[in-house]
C-alpha atoms as a PDB file:
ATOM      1  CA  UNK A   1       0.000   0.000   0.000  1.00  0.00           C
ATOM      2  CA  UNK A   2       1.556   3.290  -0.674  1.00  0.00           C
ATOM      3  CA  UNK A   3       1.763   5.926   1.886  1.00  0.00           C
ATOM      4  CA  UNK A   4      -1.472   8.175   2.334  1.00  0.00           C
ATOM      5  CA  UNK A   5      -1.196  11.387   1.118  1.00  0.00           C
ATOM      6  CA  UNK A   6      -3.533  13.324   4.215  1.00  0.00           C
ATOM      7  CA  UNK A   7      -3.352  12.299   7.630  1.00  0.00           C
ATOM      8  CA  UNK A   8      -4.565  13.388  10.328  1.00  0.00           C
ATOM      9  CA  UNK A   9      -4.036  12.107  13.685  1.00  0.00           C
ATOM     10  CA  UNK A  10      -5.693  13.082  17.614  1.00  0.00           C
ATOM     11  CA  UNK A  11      -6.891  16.423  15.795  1.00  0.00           C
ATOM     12  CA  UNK A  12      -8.586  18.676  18.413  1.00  0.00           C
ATOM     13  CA  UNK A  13     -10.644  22.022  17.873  1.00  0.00           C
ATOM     14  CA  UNK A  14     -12.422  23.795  20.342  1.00  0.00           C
ATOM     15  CA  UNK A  15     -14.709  27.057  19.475  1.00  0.00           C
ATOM     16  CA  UNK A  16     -15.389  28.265  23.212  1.00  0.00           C
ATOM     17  CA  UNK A  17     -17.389  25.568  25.103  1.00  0.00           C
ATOM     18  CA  UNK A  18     -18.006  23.522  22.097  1.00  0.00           C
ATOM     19  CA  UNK A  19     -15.581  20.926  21.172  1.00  0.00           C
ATOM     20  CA  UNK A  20     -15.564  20.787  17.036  1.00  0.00           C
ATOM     21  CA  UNK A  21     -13.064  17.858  17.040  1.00  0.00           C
ATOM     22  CA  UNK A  22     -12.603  15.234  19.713  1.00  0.00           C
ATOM     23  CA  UNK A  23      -9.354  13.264  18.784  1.00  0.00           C
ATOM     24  CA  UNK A  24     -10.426  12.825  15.545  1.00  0.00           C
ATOM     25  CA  UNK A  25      -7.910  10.671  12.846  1.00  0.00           C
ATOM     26  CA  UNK A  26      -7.998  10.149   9.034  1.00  0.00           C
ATOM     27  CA  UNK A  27      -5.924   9.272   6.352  1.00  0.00           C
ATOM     28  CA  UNK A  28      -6.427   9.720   2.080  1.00  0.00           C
ATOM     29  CA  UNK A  29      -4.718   7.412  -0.008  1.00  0.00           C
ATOM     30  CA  UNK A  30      -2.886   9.072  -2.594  1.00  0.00           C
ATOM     31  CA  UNK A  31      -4.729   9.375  -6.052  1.00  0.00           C
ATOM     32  CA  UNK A  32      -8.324   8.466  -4.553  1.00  0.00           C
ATOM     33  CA  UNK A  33     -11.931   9.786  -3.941  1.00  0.00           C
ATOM     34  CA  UNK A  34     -12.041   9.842   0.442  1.00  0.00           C
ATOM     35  CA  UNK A  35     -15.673  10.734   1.279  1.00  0.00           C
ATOM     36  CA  UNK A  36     -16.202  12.349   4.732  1.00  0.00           C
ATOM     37  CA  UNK A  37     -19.698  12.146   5.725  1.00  0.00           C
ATOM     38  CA  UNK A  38     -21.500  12.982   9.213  1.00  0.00           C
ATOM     39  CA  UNK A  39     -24.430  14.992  10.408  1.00  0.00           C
ATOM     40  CA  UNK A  40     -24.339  18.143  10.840  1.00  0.00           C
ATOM     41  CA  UNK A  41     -22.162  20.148  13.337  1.00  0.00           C
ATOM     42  CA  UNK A  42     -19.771  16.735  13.224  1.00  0.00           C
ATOM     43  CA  UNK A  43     -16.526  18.338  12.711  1.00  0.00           C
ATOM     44  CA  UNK A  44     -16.330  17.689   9.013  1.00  0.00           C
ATOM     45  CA  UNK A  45     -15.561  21.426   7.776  1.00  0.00           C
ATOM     46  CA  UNK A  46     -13.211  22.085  11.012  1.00  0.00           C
ATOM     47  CA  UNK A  47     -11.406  18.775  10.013  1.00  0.00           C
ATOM     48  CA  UNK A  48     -11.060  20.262   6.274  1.00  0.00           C
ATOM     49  CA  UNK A  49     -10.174  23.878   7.753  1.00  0.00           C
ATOM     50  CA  UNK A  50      -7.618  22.519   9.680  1.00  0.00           C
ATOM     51  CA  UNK A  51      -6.234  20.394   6.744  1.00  0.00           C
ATOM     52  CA  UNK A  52      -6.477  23.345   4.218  1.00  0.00           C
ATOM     53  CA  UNK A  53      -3.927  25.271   6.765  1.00  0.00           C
ATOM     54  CA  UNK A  54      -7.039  28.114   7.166  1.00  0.00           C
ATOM     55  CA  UNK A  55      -7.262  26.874  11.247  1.00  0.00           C
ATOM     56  CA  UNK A  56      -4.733  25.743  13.688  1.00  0.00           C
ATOM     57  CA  UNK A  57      -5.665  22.600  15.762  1.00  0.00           C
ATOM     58  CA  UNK A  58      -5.828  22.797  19.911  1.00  0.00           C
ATOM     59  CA  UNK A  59      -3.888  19.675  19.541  1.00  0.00           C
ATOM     60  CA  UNK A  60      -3.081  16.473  17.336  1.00  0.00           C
ATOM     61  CA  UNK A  61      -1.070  17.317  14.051  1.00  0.00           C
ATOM     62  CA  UNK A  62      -1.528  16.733  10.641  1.00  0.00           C
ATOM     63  CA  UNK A  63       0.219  16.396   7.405  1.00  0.00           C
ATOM     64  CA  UNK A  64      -0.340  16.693   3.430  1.00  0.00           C
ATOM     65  CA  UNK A  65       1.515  15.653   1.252  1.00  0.00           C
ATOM     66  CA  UNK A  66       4.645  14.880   3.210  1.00  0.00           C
ATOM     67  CA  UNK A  67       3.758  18.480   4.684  1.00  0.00           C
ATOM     68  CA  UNK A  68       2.973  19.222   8.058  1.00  0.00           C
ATOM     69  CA  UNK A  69      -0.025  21.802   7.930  1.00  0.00           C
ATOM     70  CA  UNK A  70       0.866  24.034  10.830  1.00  0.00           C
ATOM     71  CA  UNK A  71       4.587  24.065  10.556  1.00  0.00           C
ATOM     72  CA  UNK A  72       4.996  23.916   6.684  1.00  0.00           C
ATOM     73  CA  UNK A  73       1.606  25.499   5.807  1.00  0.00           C
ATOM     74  CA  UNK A  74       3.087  27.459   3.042  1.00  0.00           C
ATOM     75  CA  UNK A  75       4.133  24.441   1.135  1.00  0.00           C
ATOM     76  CA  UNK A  76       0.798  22.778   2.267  1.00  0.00           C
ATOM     77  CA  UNK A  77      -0.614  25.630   0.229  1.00  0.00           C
ATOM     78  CA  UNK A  78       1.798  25.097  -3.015  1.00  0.00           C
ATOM     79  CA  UNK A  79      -0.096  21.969  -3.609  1.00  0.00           C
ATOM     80  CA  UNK A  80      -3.608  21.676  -2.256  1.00  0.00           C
ATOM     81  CA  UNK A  81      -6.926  23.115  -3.991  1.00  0.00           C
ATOM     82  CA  UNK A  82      -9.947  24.202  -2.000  1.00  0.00           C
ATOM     83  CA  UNK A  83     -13.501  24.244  -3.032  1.00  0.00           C
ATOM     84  CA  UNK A  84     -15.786  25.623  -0.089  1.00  0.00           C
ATOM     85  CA  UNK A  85     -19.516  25.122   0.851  1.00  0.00           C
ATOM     86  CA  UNK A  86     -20.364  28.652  -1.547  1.00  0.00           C
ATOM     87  CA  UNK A  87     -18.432  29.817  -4.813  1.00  0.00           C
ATOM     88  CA  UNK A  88     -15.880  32.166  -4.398  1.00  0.00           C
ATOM     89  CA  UNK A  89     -16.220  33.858  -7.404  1.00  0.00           C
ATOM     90  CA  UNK A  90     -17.082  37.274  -8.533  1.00  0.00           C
ATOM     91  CA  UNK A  91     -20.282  37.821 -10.372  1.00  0.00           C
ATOM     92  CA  UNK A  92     -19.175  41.049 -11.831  1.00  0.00           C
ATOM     93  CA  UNK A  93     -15.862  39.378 -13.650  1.00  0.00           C
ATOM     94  CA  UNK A  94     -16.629  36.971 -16.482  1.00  0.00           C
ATOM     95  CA  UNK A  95     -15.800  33.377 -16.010  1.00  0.00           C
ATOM     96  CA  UNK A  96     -12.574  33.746 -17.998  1.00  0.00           C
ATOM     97  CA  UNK A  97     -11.774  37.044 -15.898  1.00  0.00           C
ATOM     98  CA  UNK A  98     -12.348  35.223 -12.587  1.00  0.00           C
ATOM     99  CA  UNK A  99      -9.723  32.351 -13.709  1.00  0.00           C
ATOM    100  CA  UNK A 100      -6.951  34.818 -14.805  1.00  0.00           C
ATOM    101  CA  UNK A 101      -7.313  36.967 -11.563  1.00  0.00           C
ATOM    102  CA  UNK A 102      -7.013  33.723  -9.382  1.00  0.00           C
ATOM    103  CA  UNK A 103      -4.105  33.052 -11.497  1.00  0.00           C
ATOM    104  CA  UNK A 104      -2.457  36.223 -10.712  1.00  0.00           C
ATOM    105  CA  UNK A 105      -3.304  36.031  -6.941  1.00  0.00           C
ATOM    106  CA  UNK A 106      -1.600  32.432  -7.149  1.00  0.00           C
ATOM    107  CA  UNK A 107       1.738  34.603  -8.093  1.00  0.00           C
ATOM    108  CA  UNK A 108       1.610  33.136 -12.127  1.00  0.00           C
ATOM    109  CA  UNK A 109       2.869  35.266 -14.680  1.00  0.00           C
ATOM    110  CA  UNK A 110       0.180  37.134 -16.980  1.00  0.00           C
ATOM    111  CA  UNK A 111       0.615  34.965 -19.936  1.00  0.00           C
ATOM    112  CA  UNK A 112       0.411  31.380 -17.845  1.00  0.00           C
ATOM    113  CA  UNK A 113      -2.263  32.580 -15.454  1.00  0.00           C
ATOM    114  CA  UNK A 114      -4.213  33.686 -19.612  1.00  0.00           C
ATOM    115  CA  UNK A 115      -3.084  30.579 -20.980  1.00  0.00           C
ATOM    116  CA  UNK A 116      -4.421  27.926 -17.756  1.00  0.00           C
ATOM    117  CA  UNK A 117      -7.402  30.016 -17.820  1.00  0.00           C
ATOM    118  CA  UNK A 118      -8.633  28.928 -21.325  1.00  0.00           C
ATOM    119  CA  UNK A 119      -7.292  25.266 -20.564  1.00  0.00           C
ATOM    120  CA  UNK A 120      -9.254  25.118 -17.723  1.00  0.00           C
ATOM    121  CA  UNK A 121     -12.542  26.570 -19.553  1.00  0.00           C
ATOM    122  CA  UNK A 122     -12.002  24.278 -22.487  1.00  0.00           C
ATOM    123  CA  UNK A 123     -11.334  21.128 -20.263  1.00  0.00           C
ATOM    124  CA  UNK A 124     -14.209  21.595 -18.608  1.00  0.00           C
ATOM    125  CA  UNK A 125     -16.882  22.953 -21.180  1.00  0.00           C
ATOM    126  CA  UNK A 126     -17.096  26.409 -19.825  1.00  0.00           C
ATOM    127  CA  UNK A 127     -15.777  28.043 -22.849  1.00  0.00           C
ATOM    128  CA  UNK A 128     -19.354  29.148 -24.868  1.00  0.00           C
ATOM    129  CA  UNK A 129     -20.029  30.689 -21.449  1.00  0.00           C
ATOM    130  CA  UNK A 130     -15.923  32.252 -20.808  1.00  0.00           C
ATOM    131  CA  UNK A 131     -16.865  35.383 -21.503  1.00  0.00           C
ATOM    132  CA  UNK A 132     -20.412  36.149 -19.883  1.00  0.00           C
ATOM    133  CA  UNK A 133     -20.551  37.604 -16.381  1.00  0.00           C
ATOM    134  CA  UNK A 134     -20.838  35.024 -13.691  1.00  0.00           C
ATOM    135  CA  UNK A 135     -23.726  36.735 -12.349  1.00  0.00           C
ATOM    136  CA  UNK A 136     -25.663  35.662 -15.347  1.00  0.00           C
ATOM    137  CA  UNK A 137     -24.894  32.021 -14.653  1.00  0.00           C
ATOM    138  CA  UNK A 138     -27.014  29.032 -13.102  1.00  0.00           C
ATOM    139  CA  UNK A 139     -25.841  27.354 -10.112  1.00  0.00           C
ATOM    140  CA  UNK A 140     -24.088  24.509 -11.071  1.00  0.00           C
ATOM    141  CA  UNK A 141     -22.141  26.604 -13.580  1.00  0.00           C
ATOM    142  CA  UNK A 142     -20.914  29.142 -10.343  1.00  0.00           C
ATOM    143  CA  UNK A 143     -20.121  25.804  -8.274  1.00  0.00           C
ATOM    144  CA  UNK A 144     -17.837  24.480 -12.006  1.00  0.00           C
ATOM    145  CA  UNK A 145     -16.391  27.525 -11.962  1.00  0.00           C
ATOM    146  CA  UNK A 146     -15.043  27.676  -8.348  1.00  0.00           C
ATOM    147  CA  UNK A 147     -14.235  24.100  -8.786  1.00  0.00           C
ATOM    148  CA  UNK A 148     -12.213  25.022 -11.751  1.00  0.00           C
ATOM    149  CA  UNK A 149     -10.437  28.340  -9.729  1.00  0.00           C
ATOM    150  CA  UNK A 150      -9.106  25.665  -7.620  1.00  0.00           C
ATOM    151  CA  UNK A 151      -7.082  23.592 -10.044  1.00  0.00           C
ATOM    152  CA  UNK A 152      -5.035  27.058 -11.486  1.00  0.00           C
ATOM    153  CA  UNK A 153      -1.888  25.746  -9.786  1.00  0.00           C
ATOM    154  CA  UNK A 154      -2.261  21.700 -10.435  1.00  0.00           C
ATOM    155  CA  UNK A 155      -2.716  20.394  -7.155  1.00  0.00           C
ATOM    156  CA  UNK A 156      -1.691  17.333  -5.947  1.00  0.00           C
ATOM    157  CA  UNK A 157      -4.969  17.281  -3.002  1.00  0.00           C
ATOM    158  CA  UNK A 158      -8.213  18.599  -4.198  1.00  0.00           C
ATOM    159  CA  UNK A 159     -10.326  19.705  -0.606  1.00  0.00           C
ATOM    160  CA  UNK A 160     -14.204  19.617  -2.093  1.00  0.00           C
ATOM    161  CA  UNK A 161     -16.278  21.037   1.257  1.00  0.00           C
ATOM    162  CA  UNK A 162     -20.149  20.019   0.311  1.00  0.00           C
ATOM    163  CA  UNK A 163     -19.342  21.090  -3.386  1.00  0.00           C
ATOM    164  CA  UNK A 164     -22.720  20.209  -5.017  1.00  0.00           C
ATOM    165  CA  UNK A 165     -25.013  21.712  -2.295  1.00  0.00           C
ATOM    166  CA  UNK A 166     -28.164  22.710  -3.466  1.00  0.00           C
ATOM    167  CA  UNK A 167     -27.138  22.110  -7.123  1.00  0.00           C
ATOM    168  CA  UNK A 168     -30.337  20.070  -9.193  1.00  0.00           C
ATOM    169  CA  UNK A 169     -29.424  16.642 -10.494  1.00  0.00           C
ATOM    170  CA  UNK A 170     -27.943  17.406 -13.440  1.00  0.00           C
ATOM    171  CA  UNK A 171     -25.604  20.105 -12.263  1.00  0.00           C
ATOM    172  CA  UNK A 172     -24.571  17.188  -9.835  1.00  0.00           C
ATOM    173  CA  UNK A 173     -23.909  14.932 -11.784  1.00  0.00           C
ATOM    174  CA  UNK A 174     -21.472  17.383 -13.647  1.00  0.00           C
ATOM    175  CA  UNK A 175     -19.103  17.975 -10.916  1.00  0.00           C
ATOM    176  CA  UNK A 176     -19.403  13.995 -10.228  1.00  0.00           C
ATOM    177  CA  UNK A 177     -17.161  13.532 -13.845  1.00  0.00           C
ATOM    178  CA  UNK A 178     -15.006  16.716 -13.374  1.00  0.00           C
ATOM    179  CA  UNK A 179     -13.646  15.383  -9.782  1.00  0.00           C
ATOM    180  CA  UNK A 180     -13.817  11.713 -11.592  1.00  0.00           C
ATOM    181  CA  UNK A 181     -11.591  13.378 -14.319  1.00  0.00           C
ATOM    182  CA  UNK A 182      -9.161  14.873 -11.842  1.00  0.00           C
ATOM    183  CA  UNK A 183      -8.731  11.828 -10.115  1.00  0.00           C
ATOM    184  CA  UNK A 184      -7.869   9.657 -13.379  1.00  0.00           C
ATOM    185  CA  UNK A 185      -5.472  12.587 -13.841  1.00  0.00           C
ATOM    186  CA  UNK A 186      -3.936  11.609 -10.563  1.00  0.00           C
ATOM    187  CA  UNK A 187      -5.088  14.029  -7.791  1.00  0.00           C
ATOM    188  CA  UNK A 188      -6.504  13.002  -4.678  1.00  0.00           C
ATOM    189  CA  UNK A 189      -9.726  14.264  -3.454  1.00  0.00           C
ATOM    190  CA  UNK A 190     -11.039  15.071  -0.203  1.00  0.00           C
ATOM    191  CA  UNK A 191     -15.182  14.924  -0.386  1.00  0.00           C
ATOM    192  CA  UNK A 192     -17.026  16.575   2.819  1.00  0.00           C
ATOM    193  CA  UNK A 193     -20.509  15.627   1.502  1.00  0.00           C
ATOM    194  CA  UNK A 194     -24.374  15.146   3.001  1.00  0.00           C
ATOM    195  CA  UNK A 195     -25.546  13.371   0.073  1.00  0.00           C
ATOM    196  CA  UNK A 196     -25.030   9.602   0.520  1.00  0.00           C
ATOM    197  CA  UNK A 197     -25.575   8.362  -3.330  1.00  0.00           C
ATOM    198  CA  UNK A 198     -22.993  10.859  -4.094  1.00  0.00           C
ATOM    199  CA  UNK A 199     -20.178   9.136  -2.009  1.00  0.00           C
ATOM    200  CA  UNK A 200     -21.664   5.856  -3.002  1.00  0.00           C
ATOM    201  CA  UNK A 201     -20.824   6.971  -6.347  1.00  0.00           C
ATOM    202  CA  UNK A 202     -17.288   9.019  -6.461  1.00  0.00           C
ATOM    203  CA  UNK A 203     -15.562   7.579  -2.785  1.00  0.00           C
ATOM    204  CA  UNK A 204     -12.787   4.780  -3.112  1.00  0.00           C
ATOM    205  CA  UNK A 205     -12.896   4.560   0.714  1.00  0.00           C
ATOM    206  CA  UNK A 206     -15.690   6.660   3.131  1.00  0.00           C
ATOM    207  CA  UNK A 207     -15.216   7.776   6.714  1.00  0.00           C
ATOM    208  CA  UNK A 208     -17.748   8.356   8.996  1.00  0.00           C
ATOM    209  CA  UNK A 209     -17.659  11.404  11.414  1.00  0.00           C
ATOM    210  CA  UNK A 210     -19.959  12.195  14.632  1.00  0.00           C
ATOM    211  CA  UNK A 211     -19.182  13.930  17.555  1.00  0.00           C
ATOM    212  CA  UNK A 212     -15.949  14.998  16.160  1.00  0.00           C
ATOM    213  CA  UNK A 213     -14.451  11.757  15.638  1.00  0.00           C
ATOM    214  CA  UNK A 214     -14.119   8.973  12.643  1.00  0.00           C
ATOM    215  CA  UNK A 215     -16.200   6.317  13.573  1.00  0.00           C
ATOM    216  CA  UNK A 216     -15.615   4.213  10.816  1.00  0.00           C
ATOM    217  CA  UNK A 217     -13.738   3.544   8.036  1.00  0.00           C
ATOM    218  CA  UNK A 218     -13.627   1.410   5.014  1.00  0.00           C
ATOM    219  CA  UNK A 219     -14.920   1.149   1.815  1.00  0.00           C
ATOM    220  CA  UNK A 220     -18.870   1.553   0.669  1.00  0.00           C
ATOM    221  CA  UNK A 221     -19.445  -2.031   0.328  1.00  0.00           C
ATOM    222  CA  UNK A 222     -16.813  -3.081   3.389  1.00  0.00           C
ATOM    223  CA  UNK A 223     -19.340  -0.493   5.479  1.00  0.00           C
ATOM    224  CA  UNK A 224     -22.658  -1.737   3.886  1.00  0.00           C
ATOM    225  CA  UNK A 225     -21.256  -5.543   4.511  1.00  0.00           C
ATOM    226  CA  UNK A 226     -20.613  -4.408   8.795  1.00  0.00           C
ATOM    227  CA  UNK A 227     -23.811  -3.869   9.318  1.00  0.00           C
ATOM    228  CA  UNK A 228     -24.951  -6.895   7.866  1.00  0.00           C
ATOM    229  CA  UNK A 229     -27.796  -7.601   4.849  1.00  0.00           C
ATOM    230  CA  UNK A 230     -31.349  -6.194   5.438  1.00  0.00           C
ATOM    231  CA  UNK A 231     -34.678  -7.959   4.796  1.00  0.00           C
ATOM    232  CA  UNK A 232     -37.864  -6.243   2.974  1.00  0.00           C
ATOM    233  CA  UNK A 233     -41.215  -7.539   3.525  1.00  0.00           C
ATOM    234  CA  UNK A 234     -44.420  -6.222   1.760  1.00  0.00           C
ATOM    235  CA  UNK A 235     -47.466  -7.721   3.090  1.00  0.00           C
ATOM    236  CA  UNK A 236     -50.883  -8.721   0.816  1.00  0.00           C
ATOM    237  CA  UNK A 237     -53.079  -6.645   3.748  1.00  0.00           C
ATOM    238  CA  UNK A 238     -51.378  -4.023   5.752  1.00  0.00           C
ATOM    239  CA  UNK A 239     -53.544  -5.275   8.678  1.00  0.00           C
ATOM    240  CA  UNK A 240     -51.239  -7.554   8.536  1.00  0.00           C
ATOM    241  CA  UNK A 241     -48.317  -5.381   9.342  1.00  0.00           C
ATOM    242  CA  UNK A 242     -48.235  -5.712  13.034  1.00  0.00           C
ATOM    243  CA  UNK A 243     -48.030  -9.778  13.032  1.00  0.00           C
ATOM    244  CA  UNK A 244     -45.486  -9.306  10.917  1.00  0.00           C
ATOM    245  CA  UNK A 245     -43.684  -7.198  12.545  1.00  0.00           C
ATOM    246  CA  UNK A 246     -43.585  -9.174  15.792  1.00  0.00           C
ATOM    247  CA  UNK A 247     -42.306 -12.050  13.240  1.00  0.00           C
ATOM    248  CA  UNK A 248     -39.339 -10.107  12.268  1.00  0.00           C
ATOM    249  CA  UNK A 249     -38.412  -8.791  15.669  1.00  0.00           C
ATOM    250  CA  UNK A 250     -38.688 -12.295  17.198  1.00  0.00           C
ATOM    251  CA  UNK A 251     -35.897 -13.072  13.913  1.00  0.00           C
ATOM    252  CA  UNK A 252     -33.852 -10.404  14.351  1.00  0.00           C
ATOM    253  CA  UNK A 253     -33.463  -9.723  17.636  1.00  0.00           C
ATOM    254  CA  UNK A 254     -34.271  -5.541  16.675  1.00  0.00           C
ATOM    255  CA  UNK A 255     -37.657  -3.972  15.575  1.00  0.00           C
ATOM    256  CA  UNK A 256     -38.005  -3.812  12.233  1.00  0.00           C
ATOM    257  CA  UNK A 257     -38.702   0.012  10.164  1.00  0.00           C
ATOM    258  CA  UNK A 258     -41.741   0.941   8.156  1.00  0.00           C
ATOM    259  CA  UNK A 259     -40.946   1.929   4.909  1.00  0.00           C
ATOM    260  CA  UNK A 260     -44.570   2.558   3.679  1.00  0.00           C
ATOM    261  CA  UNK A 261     -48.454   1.366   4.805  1.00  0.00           C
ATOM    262  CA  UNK A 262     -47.781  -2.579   4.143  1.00  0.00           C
ATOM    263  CA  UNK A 263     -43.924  -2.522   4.219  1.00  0.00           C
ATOM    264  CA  UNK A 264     -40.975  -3.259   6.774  1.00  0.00           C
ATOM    265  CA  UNK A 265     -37.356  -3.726   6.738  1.00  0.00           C
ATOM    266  CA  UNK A 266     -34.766  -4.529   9.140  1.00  0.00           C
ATOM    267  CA  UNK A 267     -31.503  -5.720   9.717  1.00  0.00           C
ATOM    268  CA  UNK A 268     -30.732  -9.509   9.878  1.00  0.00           C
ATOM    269  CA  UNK A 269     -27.799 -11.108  11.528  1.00  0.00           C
ATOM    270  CA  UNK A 270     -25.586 -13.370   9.400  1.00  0.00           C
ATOM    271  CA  UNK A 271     -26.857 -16.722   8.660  1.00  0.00           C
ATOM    272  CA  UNK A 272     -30.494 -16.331   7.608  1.00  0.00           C
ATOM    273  CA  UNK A 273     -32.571 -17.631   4.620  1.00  0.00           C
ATOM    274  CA  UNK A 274     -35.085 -16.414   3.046  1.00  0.00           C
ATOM    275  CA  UNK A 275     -37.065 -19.664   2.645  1.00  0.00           C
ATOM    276  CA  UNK A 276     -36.985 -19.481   6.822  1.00  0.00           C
ATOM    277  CA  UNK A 277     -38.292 -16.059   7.073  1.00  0.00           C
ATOM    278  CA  UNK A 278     -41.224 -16.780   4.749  1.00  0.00           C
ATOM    279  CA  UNK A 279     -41.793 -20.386   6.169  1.00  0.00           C
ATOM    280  CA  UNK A 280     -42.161 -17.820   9.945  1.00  0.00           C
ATOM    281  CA  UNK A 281     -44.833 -15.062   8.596  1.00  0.00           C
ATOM    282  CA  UNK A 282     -46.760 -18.235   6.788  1.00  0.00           C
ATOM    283  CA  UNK A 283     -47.154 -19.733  10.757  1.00  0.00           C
ATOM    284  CA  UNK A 284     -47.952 -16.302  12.057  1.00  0.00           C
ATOM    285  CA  UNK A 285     -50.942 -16.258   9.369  1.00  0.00           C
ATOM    286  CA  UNK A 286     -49.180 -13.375   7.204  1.00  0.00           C
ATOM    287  CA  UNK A 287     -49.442 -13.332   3.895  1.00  0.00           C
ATOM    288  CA  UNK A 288     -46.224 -11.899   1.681  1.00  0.00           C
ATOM    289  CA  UNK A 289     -46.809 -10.310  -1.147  1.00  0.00           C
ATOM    290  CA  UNK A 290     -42.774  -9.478  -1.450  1.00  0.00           C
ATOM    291  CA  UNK A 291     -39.677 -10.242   0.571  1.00  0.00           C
ATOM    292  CA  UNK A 292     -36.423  -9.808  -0.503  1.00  0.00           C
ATOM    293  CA  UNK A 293     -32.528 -10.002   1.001  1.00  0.00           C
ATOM    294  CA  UNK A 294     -30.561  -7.215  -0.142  1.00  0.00           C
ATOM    295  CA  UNK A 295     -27.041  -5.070   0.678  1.00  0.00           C
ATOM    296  CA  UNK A 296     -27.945  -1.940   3.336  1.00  0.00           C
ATOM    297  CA  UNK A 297     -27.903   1.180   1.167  1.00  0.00           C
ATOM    298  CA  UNK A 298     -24.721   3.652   2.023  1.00  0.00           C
ATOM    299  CA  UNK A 299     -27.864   5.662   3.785  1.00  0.00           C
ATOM    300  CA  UNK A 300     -28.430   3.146   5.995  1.00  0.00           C
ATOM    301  CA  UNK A 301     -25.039   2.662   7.515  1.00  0.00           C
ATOM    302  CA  UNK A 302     -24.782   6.181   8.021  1.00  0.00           C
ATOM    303  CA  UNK A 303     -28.219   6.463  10.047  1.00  0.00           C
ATOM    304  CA  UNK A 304     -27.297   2.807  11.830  1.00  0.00           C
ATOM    305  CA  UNK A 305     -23.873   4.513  12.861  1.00  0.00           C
ATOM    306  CA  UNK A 306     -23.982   7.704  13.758  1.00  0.00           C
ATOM    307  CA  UNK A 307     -26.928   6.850  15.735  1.00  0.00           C
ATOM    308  CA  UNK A 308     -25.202   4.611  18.252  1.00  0.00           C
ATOM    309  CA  UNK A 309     -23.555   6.471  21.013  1.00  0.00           C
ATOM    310  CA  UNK A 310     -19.365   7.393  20.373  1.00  0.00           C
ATOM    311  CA  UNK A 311     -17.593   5.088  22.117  1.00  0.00           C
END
């Protein structure tokens, strides 16, 4: 395995009373997709702060790229990108004009800063719109465009803080291929995100924050397969729903959820067949119009984690 590329490790952050970050550790393979996910007020944008050399830990330390962030946060800065919750762009510049001022302010020389600009614009089919003001663009074109600002100076760490927030499905699903692309390029991205499809989509490995701590790692299907499979019942008469109910908890060992008026799921422990669950709710009287085993959804994890106390 080659060495990670971020890590973090006993990271601390206090803002007054309330503690941000509680000891919390991480590391980002080099030249992957690491999604951060947690509720909100879990530390995730302190974490990224802290990492993007913009805040200065209580304690722990931290390095990027071979860097550490609080000693060497200049050359931290010399190779990280940051794309925060709200685009940093100015409406009254074009979208060209906003790339060759960020290229100035990242010390390039006129011509190079002109020159990345329309790579940048053309890479990323921006270029029909390069010379409209940005106020006159959607939403998902502002959060391309800040995206974009952040790759002037190549980086080798890409920190994305919530980038498609608010953005409608397509817009989405337009940043999902430009961090793809940057990735295949070989940069490493950091993903703070609330959107659980959209780290079940992009993230190589997740990590799950609450209470200002990671409380577990792994990939999406190594989390989905902790938790075990789940089990989805549909009943013929939603009378019926109780009885089965008590059927599944009895199985179980947990009560099960109700995902509509004649519908239930829950978590199974290892072990289980299908062919026993039915043969249960057929001696309880209930008749199935549906059941099914299946892999927990990414969403699931997430709620069955971060809703068992730290420990």
């Amino acid at each position: 395995m080659p060495d990670p590329i971020v890590v973090a490790e006993g990271l601390r952050k206090s803002f007054g009373d309330v503690q941000a970050l509680r000891g919390l550790d991480l590391s980002v393979r080099k030249g992957t997709v690491c999604g951060v996910l947690g509720p909100n007020g879990a530390g995730k944008t302190t974490a990224v702060r802290i990492l993007a050399t913009l805040s200065v830990p209580d304690a722990g330390h931290a390095r990027v790229a071979g860097y550490d962030v609080v000693r060497q946060a200049g050359e931290v800065r010399a190779r990280i990108g940051l794309a925060g919750q709200y685009a940093a762009v100015d409406e009254k510049l074009t979208g060209r004009g906003n790339l060759r001022m960020f290229g100035r302010l990242s010390h390039l020389p006129r011509r190079e800063a002109h020159r990345r600009a329309d790579e940048l614009l053309d890479r990323f089919g921006l270029t029909d719109a390069a010379d409209r003001r940005v106020a006159g663009y959607s939403g998902g074109m502002r959060r391309r465009l800040d995206l974009i600002a952040s790759l002037i100076l190549r980086p080798e760490v890409l920190f994305l803080d919530e980038p498609t927030t608010g953005l409608d499905p397509r817009s989405r699903g337009e940043i999902w291929d430009s961090v793809r692309e940057l990735v295949a390029d070989g940069a490493t991205v950091l993903l703070t995100t609330q959107y659980l499809d959209e780290a079940d989509r992009l993230a190589d490995d997740v990590a799950i924050v609450d209470h200002g701590r990671v409380i577990a790692t792994g990939t999406p299907d190594e989390l989905k397969a902790a938790i075990g499979d789940r089990l989805d019942v549909v009943v013929e008469d939603p009378a019926d729903l109780g009885p089965a109910a008590a059927v599944l908890t009895g199985l179980a060992g947990a009560e099960p959820t109700a995902t509509a008026a004649d519908a239930l799921s829950v978590a199974l422990p290892g072990g289980f067949r299908l062919a026993g669950v039915v043969r249960e709710l057929d001696r309880a009287g209930v008749a199935v119009a549906d059941v099914r085993l299946r892999r927990p959804t990414l969403d699931e994890v997430f709620l069955r984690l971060t809703e068992e106390p730290v420990r």
